[in-house]
C-alpha atoms as a PDB file:
ATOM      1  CA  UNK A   1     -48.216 -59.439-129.925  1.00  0.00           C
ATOM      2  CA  UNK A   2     -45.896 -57.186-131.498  1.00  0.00           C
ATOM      3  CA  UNK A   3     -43.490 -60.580-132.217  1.00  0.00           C
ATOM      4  CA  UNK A   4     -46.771 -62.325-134.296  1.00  0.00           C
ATOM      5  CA  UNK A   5     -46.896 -58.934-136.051  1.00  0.00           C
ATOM      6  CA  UNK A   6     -43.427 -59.092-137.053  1.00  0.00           C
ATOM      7  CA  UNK A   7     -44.025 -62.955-137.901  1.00  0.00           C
ATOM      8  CA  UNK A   8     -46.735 -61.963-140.024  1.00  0.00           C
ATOM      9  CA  UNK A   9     -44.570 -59.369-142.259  1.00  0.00           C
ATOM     10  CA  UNK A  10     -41.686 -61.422-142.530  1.00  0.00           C
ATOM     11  CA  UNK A  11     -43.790 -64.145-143.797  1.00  0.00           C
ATOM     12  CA  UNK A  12     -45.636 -61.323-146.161  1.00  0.00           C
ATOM     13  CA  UNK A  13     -42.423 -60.527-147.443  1.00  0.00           C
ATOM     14  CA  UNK A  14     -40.595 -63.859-148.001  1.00  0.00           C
ATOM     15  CA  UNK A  15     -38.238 -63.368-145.421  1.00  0.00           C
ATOM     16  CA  UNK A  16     -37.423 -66.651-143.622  1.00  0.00           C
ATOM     17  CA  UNK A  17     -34.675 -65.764-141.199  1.00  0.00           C
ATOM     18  CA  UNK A  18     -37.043 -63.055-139.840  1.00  0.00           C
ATOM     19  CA  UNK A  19     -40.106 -65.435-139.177  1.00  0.00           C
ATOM     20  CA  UNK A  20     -37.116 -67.779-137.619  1.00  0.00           C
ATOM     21  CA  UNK A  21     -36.065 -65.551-135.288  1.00  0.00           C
ATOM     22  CA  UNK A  22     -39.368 -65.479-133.704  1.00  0.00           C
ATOM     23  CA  UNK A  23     -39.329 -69.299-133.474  1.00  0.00           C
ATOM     24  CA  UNK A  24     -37.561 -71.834-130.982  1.00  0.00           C
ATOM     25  CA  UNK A  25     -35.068 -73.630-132.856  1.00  0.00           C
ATOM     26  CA  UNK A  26     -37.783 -77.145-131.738  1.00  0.00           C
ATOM     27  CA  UNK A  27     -40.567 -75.525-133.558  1.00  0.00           C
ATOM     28  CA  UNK A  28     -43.358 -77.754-134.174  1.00  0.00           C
ATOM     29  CA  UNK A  29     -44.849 -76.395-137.012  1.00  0.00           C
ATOM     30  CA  UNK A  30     -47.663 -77.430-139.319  1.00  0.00           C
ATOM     31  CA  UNK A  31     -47.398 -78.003-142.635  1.00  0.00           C
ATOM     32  CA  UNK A  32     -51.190 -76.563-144.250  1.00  0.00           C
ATOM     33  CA  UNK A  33     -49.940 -77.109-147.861  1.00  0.00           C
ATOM     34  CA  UNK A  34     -48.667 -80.548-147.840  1.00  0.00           C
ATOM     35  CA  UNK A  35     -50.247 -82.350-144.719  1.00  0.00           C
ATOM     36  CA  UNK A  36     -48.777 -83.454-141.814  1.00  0.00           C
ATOM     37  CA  UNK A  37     -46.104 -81.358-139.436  1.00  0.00           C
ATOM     38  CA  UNK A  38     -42.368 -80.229-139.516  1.00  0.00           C
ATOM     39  CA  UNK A  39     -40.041 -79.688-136.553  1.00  0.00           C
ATOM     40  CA  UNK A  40     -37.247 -77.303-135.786  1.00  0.00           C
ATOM     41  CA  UNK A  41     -36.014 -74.281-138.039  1.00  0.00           C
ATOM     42  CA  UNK A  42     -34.026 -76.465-140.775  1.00  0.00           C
ATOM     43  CA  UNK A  43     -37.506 -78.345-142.114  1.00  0.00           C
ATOM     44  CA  UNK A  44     -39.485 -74.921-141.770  1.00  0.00           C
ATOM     45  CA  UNK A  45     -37.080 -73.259-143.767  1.00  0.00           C
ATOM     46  CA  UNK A  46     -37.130 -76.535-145.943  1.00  0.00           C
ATOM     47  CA  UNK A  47     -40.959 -76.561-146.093  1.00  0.00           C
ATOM     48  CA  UNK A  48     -41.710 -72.225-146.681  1.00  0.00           C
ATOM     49  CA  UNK A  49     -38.779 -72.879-149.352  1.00  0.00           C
ATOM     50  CA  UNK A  50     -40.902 -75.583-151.546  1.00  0.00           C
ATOM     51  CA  UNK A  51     -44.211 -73.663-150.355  1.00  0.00           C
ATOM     52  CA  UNK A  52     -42.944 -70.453-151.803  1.00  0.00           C
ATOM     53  CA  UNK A  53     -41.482 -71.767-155.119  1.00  0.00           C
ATOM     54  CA  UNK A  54     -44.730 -73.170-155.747  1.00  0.00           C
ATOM     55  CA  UNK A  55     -47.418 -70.704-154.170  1.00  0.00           C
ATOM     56  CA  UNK A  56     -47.804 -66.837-153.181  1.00  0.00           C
ATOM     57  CA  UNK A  57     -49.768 -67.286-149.591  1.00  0.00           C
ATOM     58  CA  UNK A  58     -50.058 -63.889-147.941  1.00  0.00           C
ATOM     59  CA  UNK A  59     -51.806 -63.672-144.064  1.00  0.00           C
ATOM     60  CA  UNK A  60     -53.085 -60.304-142.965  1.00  0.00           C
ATOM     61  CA  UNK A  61     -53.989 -60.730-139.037  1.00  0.00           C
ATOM     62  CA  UNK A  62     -57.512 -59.725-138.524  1.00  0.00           C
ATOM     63  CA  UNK A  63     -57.821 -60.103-134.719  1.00  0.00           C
ATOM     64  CA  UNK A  64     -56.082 -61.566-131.999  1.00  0.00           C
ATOM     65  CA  UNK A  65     -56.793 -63.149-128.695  1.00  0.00           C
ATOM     66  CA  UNK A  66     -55.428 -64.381-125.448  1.00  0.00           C
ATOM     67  CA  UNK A  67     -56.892 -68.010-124.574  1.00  0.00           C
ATOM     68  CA  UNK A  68     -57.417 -69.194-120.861  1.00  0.00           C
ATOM     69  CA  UNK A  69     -54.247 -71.410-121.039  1.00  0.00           C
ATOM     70  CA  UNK A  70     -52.061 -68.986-122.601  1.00  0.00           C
ATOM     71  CA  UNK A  71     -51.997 -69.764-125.944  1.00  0.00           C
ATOM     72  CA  UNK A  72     -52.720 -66.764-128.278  1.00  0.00           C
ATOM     73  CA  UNK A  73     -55.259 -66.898-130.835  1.00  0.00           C
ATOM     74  CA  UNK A  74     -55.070 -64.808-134.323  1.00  0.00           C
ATOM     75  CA  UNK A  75     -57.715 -64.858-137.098  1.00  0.00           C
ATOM     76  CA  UNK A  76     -56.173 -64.190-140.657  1.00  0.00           C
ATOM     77  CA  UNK A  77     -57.416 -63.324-143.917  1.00  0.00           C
ATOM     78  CA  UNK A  78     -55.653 -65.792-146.445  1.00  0.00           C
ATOM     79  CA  UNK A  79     -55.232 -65.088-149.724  1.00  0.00           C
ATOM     80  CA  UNK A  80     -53.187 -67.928-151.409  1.00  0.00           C
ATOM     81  CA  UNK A  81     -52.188 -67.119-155.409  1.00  0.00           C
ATOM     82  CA  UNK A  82     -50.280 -69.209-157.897  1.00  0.00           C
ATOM     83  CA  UNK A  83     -47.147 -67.430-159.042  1.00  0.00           C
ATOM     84  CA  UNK A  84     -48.918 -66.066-161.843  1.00  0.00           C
ATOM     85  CA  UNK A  85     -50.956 -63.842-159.576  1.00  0.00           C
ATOM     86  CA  UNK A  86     -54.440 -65.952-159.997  1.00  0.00           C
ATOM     87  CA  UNK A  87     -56.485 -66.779-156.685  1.00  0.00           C
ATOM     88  CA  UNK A  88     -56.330 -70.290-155.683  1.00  0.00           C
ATOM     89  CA  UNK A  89     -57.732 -69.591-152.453  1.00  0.00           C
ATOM     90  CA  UNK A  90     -59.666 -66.988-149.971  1.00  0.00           C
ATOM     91  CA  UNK A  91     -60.529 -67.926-146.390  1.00  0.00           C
ATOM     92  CA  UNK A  92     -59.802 -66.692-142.960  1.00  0.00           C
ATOM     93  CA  UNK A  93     -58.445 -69.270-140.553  1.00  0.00           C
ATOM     94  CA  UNK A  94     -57.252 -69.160-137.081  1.00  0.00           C
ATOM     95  CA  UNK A  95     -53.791 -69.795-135.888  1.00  0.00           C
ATOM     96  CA  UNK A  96     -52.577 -70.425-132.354  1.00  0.00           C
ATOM     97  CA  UNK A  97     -49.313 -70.039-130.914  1.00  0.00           C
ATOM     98  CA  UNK A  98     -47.919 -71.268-128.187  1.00  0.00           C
ATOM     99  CA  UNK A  99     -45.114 -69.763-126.562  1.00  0.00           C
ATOM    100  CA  UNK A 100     -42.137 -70.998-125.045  1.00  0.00           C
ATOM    101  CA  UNK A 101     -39.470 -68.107-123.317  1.00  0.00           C
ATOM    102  CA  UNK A 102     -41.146 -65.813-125.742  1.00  0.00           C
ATOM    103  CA  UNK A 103     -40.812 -67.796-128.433  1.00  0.00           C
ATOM    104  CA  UNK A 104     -43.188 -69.787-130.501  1.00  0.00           C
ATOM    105  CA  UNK A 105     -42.849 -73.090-129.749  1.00  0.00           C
ATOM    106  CA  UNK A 106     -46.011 -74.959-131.605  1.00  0.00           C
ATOM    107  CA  UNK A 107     -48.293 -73.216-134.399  1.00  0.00           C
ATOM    108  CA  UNK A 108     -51.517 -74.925-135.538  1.00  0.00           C
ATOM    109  CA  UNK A 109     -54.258 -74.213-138.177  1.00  0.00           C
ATOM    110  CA  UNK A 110     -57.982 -74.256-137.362  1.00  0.00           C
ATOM    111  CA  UNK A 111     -59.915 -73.578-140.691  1.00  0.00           C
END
């Protein structure tokens, strides 16, 4: 838990390397703004870097869970802005993680 909370800030505050580290380097990750999914650190880095220079998405974790199978559950608050500040979007949505050697090794997006 405390690894998703320090995924969560580094996200927060822009800082790719630090949500990285918290990744395996196979990361199957989804990609909410464009569609579709990106694997490994390179094309998240790739992704966040287009994301961010378009977009200011912030995720405050509301709650999290432990599923049956392992997997690990959070509900976030999303606020996505346009670099101007203005609200595009509010919603919460759920993400699950699951972990490989204490790494994440697949995130997805339930809405």
């Amino acid at each position: 838990m405390d690894r998703l909370e320090a995924l969560y800030a580094a996200f927060n505050a822009r800082d790719i390397d630090g949500v990285l580290a918290a990744l395996a380097t196979d990361v199957d990750w989804p990609n909410a703004w464009e569609g579709g999914r990106v694997v490994g650190h390179d094309a998240v880095r790739d992704y966040w870097t287009r994301q961010w220079a378009q977009l200011a998405p912030t995720v405050t974790p509301v709650r999290t869970t432990e599923l049956p199978d392992g997997r690990v559950a959070v509900e976030v608050a999303q606020v996505v802005r346009a670099l101007d500040g203005t609200v595009l979007r509010e919603a919460t949505v759920r993400h699950v993680y699951t972990f490989r050697n204490g790494l994440v090794a697949r995130m997805d997006v339930e809405d």
